[in-house]
Protein backbone atom coordinates (compact mmCIF):
# COMPACT_ATOMS: atom_id res chain seq x y z
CA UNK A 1 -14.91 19.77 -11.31
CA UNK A 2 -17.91 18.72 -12.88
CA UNK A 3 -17.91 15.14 -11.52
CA UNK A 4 -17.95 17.00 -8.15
CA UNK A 5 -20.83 19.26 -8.76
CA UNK A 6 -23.03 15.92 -9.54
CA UNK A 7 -21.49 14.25 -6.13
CA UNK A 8 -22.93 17.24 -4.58
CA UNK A 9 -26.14 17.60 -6.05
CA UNK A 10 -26.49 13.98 -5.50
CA UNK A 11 -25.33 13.50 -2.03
CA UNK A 12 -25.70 16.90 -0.13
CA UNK A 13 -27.90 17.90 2.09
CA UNK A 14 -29.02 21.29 2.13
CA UNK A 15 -29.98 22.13 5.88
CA UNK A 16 -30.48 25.89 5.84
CA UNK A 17 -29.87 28.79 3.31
CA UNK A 18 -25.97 28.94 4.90
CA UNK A 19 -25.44 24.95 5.73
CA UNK A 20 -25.09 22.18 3.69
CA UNK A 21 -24.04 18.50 4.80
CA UNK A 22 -21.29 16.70 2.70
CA UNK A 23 -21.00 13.81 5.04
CA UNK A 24 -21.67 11.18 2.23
CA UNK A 25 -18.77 13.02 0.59
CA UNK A 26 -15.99 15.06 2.99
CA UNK A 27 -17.20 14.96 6.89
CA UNK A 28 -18.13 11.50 7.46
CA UNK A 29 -17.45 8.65 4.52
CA UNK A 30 -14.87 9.74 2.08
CA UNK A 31 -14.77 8.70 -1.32
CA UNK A 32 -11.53 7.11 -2.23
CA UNK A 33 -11.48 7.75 -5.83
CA UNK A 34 -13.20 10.95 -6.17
CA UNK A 35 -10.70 12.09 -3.13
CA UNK A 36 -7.69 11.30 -5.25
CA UNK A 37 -9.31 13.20 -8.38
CA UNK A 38 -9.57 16.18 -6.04
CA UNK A 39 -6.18 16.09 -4.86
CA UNK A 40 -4.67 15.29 -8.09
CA UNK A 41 -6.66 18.75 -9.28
CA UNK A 42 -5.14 20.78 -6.90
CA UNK A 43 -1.37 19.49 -7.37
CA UNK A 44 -1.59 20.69 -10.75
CA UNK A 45 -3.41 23.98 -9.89
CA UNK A 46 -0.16 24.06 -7.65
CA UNK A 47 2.35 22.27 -8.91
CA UNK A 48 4.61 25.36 -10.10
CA UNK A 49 4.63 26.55 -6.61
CA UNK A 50 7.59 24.66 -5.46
CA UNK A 51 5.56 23.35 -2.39
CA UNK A 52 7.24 21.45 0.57
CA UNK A 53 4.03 20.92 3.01
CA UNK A 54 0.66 20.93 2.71
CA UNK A 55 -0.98 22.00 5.48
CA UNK A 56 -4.64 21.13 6.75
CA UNK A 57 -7.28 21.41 10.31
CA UNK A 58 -8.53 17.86 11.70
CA UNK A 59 -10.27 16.38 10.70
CA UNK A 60 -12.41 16.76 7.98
CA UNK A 61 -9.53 18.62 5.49
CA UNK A 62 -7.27 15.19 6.10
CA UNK A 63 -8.24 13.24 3.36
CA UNK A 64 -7.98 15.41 -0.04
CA UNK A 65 -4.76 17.09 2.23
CA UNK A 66 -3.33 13.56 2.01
CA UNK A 67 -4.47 12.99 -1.35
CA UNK A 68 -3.01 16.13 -2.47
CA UNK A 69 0.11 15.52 -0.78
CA UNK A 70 0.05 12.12 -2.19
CA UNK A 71 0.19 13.56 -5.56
CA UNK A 72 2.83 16.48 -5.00
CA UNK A 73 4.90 13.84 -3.02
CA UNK A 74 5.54 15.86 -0.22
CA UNK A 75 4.34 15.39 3.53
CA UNK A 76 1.06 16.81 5.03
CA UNK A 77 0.85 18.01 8.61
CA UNK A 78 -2.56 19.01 10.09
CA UNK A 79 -3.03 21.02 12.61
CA UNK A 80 -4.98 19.86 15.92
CA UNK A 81 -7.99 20.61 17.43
CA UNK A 82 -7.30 19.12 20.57
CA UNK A 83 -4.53 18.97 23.27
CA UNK A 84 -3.48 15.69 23.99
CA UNK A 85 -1.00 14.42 27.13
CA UNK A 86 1.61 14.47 23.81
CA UNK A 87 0.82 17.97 22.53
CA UNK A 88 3.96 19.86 21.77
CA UNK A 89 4.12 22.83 24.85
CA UNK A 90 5.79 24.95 22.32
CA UNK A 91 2.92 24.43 19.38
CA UNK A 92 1.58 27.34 17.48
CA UNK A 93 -1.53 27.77 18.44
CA UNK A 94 -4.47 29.96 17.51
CA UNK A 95 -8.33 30.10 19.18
CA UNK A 96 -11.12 30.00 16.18
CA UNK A 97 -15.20 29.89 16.62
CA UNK A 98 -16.32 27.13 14.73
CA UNK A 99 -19.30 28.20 11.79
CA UNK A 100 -20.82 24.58 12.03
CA UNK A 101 -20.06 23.26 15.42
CA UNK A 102 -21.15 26.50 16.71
CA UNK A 103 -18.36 26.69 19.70
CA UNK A 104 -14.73 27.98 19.71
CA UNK A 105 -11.43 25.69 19.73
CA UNK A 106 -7.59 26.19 19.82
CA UNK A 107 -6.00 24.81 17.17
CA UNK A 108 -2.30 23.82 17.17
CA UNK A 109 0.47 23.31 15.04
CA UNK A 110 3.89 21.80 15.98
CA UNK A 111 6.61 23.74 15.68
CA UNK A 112 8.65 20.52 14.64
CA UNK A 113 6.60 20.41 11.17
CA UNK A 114 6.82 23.55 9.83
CA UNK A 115 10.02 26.05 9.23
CA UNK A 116 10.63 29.33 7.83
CA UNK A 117 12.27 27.20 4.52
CA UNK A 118 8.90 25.55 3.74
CA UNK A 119 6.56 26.71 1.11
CA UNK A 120 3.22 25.57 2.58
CA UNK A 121 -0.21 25.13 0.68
CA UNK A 122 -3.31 24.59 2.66
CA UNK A 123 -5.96 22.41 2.09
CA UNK A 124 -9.23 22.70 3.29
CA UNK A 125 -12.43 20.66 2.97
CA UNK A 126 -14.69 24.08 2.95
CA UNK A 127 -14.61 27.51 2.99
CA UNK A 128 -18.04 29.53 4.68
CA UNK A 129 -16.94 32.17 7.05
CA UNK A 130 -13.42 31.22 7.00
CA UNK A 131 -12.69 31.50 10.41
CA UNK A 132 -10.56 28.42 10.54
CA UNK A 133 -8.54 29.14 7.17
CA UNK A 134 -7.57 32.59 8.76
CA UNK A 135 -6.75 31.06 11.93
CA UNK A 136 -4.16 28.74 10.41
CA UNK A 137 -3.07 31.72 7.93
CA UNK A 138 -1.97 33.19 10.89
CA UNK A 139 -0.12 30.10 12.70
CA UNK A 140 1.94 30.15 9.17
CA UNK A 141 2.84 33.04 9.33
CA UNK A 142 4.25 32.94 12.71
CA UNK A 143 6.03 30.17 12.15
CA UNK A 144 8.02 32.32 8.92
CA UNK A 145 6.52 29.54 6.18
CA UNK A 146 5.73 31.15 2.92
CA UNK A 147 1.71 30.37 2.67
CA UNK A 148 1.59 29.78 -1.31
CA UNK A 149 -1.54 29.25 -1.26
CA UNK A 150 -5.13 27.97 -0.39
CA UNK A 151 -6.99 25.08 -2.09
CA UNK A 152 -10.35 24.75 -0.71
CA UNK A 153 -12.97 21.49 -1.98
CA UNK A 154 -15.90 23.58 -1.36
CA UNK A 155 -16.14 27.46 -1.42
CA UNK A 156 -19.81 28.91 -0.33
CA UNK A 157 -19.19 32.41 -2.00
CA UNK A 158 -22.30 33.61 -0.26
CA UNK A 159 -20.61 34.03 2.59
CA UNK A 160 -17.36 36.17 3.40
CA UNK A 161 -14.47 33.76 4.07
CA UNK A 162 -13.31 33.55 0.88
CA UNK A 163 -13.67 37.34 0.23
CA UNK A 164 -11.74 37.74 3.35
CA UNK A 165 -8.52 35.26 2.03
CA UNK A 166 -8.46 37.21 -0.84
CA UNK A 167 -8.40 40.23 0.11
CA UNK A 168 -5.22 39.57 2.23
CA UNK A 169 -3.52 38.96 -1.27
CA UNK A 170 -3.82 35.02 -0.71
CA UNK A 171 -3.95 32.99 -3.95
CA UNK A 172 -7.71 31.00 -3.13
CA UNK A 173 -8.24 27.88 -5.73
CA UNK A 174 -11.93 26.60 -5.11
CA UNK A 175 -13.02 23.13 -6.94
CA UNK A 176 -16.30 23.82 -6.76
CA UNK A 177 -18.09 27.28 -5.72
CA UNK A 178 -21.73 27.44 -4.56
CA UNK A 179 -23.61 30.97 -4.11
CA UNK A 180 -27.01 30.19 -3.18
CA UNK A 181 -28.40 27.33 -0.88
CA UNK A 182 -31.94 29.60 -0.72
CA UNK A 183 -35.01 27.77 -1.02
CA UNK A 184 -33.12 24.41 -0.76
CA UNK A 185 -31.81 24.70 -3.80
CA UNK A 186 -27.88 24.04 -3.97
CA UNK A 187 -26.42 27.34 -6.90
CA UNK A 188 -23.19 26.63 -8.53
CA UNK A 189 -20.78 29.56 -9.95
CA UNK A 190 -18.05 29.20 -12.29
């Protein structure tokens, strides 16, 4: 997605050679427009899957999962990062360190959503160390859903997570892919 890769150039904010900040895009103000493109891009990437569900982690996956979902007309459920006084007792739940808040969560997925019939794909704002992404894999699984899928905004190929959702035989559709933030300097790849 071209119009993307400008966004990023534009907006981002490289902070190290392994973080960038899309806040002006994904984590903080979302774009309503250029959210829609992005979901729109991955329903047709998907759209001979037969998906039921799209699947997302709070918060910062919401948006282009809704947008997404908007477009495939089927319902998104996101998984939480929190327990709340209304938390499910029976949610599937899985503990992940977090590559950019630098701590570890639980996060937790309602049984009620999700059902060995669905066909979920997963949508994810980005992909570094994927620690997240194979922490949900694994909540789909349990729950019997057939995981179709991965659609991920950003994909930093420099680092493993991606590799890693791959090479368990996942199909892993990246928007944009970046594999260099050296120097400052944000590196697309095709």
């Amino acid at each position: 997605m071209e119009v993307l890769k400008k966004r990023i150039l534009e907006e981002g904010v490289v902070i190290s050679d392994e973080v960038l900040k899309l806040d002006a895009l994904l984590n903080h103000q979302v774009d309503p427009q250029l959210t829609m493109e992005m979901g729109r891009e991955f329903a047709g990437r998907f759209a001979d899957c037969g998906i039921t569900r799209i699947v997302t982690v709070e918060s910062s996956g919401i948006a282009v999962a809704f947008a997404t979902a908007y477009e495939l007309k089927v319902p998104l459920v996101f998984a939480r990062r929190k327990k709340t006084l209304l938390a499910d007792p029976d949610a599937l739940c899985e503990r992940v360190p977090s590559f950019t808040k630098g701590i570890v969560t639980d996060i937790m997925l309602s049984r009620q959503f999700i059902s060995p019939e669905d066909k979920i794909l997963f949508i994810d704002d980005i992909i570094a160390n994927g620690d997240a992404a194979r922490g949900l894999i694994k909540i789909i699984e349990r729950s019997g859903a057939e995981l179709v899928g991965l659609g991920v905004v950003v994909e930093k190929s420099f680092q493993a997570g991606a590799r890693t959702i791959k090479e368990q035989g996942i199909r892993l559709e990246s928007l944009v892919r970046i594999t260099s933030l050296r120097g400052g300097t944000i590196e697309f790849g095709e």
